[in-house]
PDB file of N, CA and C in Angstrom:
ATOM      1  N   UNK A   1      17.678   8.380  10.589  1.00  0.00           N
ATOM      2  CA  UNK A   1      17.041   7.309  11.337  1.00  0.00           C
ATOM      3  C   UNK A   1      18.091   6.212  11.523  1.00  0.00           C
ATOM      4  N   UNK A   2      18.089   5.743  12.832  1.00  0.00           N
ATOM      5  CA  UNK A   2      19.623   4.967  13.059  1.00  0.00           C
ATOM      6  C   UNK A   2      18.354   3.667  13.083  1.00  0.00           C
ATOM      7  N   UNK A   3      18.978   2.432  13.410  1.00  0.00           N
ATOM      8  CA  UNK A   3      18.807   0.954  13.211  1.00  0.00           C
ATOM      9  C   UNK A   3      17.511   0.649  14.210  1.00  0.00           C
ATOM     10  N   UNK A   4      17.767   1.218  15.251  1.00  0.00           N
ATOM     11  CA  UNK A   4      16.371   1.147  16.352  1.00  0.00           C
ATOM     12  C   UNK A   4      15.310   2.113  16.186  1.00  0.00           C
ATOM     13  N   UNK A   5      15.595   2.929  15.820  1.00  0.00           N
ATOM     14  CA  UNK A   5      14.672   3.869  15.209  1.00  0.00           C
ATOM     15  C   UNK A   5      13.897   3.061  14.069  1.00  0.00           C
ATOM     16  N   UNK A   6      14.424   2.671  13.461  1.00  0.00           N
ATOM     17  CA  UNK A   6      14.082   1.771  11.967  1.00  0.00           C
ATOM     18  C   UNK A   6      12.853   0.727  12.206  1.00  0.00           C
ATOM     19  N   UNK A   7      13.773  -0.025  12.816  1.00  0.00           N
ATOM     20  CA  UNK A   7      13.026  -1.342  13.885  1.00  0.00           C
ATOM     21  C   UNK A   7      11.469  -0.998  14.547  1.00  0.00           C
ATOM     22  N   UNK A   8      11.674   0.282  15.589  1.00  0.00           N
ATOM     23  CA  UNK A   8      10.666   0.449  15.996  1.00  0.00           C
ATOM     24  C   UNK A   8       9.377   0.886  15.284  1.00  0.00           C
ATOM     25  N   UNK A   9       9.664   1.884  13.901  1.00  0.00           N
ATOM     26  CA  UNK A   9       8.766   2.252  13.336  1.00  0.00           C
ATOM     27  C   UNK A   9       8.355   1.365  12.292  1.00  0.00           C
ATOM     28  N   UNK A  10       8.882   0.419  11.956  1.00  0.00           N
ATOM     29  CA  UNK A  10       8.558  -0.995  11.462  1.00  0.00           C
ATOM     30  C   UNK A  10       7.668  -1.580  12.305  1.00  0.00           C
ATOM     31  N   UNK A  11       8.398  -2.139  13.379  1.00  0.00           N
ATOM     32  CA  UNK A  11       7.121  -2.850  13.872  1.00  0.00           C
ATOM     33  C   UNK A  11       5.653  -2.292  14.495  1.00  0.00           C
ATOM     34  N   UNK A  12       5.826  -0.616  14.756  1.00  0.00           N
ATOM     35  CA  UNK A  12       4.813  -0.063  14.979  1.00  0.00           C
ATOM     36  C   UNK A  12       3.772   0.396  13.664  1.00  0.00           C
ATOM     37  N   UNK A  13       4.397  -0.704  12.440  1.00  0.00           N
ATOM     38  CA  UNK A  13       3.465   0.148  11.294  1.00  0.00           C
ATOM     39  C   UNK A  13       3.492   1.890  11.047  1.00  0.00           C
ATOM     40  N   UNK A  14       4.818   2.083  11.511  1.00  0.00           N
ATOM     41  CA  UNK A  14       4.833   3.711  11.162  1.00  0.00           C
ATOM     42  C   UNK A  14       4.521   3.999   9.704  1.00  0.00           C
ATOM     43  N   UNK A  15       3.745   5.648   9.998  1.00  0.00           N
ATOM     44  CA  UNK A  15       4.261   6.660   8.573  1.00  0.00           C
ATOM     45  C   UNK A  15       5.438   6.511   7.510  1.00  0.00           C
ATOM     46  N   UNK A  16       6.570   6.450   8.307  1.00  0.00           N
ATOM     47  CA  UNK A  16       8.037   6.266   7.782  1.00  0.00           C
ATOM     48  C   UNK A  16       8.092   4.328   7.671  1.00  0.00           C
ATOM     49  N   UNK A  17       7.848   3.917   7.635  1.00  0.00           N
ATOM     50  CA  UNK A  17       8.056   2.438   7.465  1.00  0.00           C
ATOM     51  C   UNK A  17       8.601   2.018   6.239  1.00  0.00           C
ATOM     52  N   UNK A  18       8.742   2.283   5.108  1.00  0.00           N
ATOM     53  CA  UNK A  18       8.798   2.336   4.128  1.00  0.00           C
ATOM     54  C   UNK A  18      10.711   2.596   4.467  1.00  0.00           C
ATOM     55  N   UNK A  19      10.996   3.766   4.684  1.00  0.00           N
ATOM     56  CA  UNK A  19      12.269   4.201   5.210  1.00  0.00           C
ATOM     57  C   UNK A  19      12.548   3.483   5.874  1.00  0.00           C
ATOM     58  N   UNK A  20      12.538   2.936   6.654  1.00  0.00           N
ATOM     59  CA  UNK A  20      12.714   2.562   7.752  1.00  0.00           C
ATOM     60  C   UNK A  20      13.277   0.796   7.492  1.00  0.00           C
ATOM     61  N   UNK A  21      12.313   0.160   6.363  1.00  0.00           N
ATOM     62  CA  UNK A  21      13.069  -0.806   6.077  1.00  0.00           C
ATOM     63  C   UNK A  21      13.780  -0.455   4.844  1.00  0.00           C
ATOM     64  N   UNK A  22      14.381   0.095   4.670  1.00  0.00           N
ATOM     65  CA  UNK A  22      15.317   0.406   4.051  1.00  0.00           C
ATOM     66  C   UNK A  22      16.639   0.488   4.502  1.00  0.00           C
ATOM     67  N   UNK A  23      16.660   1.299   6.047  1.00  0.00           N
ATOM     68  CA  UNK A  23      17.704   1.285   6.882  1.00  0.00           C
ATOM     69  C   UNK A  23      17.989  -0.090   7.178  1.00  0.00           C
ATOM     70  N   UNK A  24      16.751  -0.843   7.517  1.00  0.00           N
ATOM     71  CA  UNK A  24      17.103  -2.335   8.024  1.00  0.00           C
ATOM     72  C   UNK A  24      17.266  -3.341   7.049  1.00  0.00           C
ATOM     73  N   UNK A  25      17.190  -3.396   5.962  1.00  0.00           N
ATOM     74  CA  UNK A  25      17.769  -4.070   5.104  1.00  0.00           C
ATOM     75  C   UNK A  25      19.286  -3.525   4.586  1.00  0.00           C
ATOM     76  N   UNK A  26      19.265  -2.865   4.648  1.00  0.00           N
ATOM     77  CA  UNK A  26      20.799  -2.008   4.956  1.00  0.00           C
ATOM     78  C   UNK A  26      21.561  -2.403   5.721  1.00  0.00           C
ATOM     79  N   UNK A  27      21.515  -2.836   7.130  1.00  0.00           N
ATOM     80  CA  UNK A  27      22.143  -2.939   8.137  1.00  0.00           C
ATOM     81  C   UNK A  27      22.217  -4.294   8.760  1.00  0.00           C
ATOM     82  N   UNK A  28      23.250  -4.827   8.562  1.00  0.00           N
ATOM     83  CA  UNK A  28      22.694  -6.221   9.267  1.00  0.00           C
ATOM     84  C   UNK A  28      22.592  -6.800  10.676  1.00  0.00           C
ATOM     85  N   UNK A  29      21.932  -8.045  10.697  1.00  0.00           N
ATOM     86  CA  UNK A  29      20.777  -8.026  12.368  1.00  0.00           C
ATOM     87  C   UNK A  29      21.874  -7.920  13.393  1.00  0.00           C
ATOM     88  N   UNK A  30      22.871  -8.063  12.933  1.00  0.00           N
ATOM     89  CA  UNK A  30      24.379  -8.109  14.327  1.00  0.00           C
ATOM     90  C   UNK A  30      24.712  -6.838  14.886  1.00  0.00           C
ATOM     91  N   UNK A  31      24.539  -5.840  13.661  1.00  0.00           N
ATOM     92  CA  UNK A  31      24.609  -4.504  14.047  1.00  0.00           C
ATOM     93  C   UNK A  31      23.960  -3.630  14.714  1.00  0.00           C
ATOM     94  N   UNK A  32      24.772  -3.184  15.812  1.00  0.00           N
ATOM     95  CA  UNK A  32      23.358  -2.535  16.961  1.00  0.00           C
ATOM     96  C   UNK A  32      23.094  -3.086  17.821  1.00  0.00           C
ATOM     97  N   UNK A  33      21.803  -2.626  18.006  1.00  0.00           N
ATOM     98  CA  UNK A  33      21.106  -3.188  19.351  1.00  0.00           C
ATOM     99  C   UNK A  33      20.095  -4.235  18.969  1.00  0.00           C
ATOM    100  N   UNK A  34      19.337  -4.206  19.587  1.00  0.00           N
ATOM    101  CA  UNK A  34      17.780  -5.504  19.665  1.00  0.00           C
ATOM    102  C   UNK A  34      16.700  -4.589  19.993  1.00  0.00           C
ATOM    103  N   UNK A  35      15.624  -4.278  19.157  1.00  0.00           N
ATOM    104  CA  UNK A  35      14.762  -4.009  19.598  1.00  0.00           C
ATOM    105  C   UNK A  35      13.459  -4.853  20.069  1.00  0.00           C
ATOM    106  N   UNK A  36      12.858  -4.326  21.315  1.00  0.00           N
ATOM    107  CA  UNK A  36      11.961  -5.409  21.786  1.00  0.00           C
ATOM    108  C   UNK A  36      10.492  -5.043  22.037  1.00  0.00           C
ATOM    109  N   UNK A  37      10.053  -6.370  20.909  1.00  0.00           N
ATOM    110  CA  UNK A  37       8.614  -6.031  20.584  1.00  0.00           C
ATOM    111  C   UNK A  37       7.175  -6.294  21.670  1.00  0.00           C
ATOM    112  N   UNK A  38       6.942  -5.294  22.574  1.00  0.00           N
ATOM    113  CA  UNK A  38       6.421  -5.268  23.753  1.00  0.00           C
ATOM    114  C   UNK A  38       5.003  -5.650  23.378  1.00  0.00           C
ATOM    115  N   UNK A  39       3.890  -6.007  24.335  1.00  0.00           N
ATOM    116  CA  UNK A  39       2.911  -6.755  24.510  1.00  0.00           C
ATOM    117  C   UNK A  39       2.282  -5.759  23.486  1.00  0.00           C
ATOM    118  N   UNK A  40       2.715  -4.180  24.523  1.00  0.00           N
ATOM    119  CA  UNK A  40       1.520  -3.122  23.898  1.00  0.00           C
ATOM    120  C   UNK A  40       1.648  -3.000  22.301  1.00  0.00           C
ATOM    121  N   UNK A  41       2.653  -2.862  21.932  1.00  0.00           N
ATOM    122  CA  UNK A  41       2.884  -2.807  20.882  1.00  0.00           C
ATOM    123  C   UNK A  41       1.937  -3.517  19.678  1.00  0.00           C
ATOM    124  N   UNK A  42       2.236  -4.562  20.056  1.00  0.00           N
ATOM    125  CA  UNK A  42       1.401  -5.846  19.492  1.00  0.00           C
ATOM    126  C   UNK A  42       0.245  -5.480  19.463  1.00  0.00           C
ATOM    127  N   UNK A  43      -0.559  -5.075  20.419  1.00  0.00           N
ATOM    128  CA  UNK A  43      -1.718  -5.233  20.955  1.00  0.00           C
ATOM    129  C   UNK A  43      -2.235  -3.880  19.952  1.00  0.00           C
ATOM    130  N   UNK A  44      -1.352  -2.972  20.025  1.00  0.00           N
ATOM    131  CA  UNK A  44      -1.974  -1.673  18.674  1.00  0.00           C
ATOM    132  C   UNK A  44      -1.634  -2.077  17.434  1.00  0.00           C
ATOM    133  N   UNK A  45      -0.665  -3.278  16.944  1.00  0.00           N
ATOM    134  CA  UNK A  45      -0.713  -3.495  15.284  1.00  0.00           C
ATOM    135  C   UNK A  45      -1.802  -4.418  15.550  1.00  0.00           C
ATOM    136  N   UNK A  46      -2.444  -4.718  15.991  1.00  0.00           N
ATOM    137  CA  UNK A  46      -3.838  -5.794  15.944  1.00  0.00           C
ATOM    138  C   UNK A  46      -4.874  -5.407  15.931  1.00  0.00           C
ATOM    139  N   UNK A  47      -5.191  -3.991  16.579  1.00  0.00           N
ATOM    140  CA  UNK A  47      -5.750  -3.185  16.756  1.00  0.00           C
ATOM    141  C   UNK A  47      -5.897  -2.431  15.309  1.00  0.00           C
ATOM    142  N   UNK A  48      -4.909  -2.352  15.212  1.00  0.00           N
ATOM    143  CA  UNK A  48      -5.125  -1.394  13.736  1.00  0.00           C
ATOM    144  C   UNK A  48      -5.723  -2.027  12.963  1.00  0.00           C
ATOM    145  N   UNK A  49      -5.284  -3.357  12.793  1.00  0.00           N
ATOM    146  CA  UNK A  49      -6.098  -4.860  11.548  1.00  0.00           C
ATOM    147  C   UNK A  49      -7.266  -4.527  12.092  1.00  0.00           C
ATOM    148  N   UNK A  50      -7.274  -4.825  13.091  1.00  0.00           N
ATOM    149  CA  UNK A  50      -9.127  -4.945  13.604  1.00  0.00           C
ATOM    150  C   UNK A  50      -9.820  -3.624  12.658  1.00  0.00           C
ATOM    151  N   UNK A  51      -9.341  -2.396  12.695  1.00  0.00           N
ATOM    152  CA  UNK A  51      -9.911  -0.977  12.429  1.00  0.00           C
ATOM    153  C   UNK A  51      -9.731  -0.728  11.351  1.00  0.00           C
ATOM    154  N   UNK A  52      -9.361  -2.000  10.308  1.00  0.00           N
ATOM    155  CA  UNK A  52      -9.068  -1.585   9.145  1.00  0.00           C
ATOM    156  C   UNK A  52      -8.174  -1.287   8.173  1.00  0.00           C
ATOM    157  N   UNK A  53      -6.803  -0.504   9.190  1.00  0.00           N
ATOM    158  CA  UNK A  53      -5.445   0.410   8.742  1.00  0.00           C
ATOM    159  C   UNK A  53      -4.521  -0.385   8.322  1.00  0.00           C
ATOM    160  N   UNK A  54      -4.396  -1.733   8.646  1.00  0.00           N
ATOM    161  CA  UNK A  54      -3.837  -2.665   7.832  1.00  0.00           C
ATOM    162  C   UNK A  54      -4.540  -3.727   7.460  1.00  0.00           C
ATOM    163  N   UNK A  55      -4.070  -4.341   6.516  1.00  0.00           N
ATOM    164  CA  UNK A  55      -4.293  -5.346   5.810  1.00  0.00           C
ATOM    165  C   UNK A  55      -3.861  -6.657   6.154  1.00  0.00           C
ATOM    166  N   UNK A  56      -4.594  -7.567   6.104  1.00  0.00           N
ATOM    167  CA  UNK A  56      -3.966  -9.300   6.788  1.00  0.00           C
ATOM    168  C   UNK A  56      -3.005  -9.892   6.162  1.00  0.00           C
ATOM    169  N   UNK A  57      -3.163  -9.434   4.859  1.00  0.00           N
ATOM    170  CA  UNK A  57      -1.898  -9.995   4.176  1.00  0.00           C
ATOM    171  C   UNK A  57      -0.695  -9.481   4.558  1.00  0.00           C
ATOM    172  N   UNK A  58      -0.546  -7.695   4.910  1.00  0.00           N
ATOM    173  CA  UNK A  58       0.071  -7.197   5.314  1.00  0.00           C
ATOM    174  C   UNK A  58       0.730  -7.540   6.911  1.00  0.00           C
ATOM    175  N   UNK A  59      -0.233  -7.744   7.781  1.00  0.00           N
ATOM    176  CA  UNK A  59       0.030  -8.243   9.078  1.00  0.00           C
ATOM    177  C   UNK A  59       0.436  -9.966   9.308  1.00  0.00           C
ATOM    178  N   UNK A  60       0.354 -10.502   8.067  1.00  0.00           N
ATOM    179  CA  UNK A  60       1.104 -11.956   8.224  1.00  0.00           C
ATOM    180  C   UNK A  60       2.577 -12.061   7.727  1.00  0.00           C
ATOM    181  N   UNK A  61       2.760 -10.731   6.399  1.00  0.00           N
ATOM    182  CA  UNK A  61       4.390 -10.624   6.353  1.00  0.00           C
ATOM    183  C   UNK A  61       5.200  -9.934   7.355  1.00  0.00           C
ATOM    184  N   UNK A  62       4.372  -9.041   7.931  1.00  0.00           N
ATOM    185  CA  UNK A  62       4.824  -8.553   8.767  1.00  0.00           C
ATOM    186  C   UNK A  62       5.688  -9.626   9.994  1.00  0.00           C
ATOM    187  N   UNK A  63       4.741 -10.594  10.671  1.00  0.00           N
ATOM    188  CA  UNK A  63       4.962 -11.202  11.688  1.00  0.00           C
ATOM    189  C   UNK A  63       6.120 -12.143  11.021  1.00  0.00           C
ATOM    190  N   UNK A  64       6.327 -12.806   9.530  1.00  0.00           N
ATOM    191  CA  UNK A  64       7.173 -13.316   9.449  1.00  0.00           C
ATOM    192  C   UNK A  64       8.563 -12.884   9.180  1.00  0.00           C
ATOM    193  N   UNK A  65       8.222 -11.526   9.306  1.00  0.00           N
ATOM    194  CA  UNK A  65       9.834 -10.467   9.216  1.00  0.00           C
ATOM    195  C   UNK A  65       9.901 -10.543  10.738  1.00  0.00           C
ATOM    196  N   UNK A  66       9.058 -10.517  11.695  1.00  0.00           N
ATOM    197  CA  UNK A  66       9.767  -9.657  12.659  1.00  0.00           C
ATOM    198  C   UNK A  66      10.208 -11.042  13.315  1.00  0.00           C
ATOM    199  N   UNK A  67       9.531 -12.459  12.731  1.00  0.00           N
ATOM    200  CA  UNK A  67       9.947 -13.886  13.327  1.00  0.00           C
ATOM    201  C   UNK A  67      11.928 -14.018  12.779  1.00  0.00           C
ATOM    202  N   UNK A  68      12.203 -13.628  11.894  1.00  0.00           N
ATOM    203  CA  UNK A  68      12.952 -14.081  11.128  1.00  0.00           C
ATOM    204  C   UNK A  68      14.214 -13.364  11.664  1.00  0.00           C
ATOM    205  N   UNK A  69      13.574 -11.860  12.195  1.00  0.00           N
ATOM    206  CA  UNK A  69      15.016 -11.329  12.362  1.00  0.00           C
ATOM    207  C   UNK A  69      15.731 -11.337  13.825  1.00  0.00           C
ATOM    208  N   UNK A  70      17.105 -11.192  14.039  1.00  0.00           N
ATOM    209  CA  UNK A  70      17.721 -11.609  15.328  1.00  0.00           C
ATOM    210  C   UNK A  70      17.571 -10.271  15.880  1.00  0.00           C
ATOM    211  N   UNK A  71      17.751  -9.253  15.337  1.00  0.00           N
ATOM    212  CA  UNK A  71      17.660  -7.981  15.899  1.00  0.00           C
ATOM    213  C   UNK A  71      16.240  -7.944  16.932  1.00  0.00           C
ATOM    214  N   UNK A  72      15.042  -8.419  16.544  1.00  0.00           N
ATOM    215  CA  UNK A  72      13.832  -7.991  17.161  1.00  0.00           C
ATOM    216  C   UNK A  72      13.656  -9.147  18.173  1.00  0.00           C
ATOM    217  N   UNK A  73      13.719  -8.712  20.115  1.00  0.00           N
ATOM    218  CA  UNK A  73      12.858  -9.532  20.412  1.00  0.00           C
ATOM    219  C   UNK A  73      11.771  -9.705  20.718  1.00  0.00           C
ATOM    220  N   UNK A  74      11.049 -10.896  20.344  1.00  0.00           N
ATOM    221  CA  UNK A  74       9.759 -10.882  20.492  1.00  0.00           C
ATOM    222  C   UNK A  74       9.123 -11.795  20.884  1.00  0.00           C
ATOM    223  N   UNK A  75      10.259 -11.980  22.065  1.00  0.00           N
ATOM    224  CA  UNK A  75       9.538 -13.081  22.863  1.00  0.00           C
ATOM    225  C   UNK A  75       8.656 -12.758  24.002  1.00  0.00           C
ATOM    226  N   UNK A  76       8.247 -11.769  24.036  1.00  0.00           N
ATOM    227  CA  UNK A  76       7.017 -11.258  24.730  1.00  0.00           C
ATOM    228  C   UNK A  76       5.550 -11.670  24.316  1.00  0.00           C
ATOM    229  N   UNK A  77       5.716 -11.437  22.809  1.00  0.00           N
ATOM    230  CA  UNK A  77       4.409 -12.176  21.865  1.00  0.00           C
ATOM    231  C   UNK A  77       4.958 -13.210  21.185  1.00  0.00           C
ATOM    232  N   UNK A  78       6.013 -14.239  21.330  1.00  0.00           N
ATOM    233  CA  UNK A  78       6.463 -15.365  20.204  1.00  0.00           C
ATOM    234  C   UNK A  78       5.287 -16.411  19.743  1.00  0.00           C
ATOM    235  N   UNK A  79       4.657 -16.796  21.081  1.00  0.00           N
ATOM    236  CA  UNK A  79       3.520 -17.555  20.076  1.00  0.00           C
ATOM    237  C   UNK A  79       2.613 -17.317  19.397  1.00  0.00           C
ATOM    238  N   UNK A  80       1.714 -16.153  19.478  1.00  0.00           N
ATOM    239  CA  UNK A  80       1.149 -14.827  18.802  1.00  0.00           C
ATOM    240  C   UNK A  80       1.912 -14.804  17.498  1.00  0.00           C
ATOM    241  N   UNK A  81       3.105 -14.424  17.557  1.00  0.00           N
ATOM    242  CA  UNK A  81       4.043 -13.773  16.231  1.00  0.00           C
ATOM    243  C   UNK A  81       4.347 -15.301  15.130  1.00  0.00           C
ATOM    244  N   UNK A  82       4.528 -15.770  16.087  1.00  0.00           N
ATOM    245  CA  UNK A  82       4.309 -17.887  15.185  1.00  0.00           C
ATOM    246  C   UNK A  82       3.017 -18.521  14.933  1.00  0.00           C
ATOM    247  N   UNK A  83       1.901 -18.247  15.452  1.00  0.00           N
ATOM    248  CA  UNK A  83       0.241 -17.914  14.966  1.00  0.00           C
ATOM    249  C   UNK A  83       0.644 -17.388  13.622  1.00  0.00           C
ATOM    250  N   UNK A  84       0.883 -16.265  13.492  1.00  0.00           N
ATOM    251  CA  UNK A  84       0.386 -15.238  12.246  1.00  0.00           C
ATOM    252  C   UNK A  84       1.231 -15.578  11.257  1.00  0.00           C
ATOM    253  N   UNK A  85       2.584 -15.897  11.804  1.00  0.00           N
ATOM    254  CA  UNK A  85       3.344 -16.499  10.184  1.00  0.00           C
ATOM    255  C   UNK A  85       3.277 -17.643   9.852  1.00  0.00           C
TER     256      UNK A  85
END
């Protein structure tokens, strides 16, 4: 799993997530590319809270990782993603 791979299944709440920040704490935010955190995206980790599959506590660290890092943009949802953290 390379750095965008990582990224994406992070912010999609993947299976592999777990892995995944592992790679990205590994790698730092300069390295690579930018992955960019799209409306839809958003719109299914919210979705999932709504349905249960995550947890709020879980979905507020979340938003303050993905606020924090340079690698992710997310200025598609930034005020959304600054709401939740």
């Amino acid at each position: 799993m390379d750095k965008l791979d990582a990224l994406d299944e992070f912010a999609r709440f993947g299976d592999n997530r777990y892995e995944a920040i592992s790679v990205i704490t590994s790698t730092p935010d300069t390295q690579g590319g930018i992955y960019t955190l799209t409306q839809d995206v958003f719109c299914q980790v919210l979705q999932r809270v709504i349905d249960g599959e995550i947890d709020i506590d879980e979905l507020e660290l979340w938003a303050n990782v993905v606020e924090s890092r340079q690698d992710i943009d997310e200025s598609a949802v930034e005020g959304a993603i600054y709401a939740l953290s």
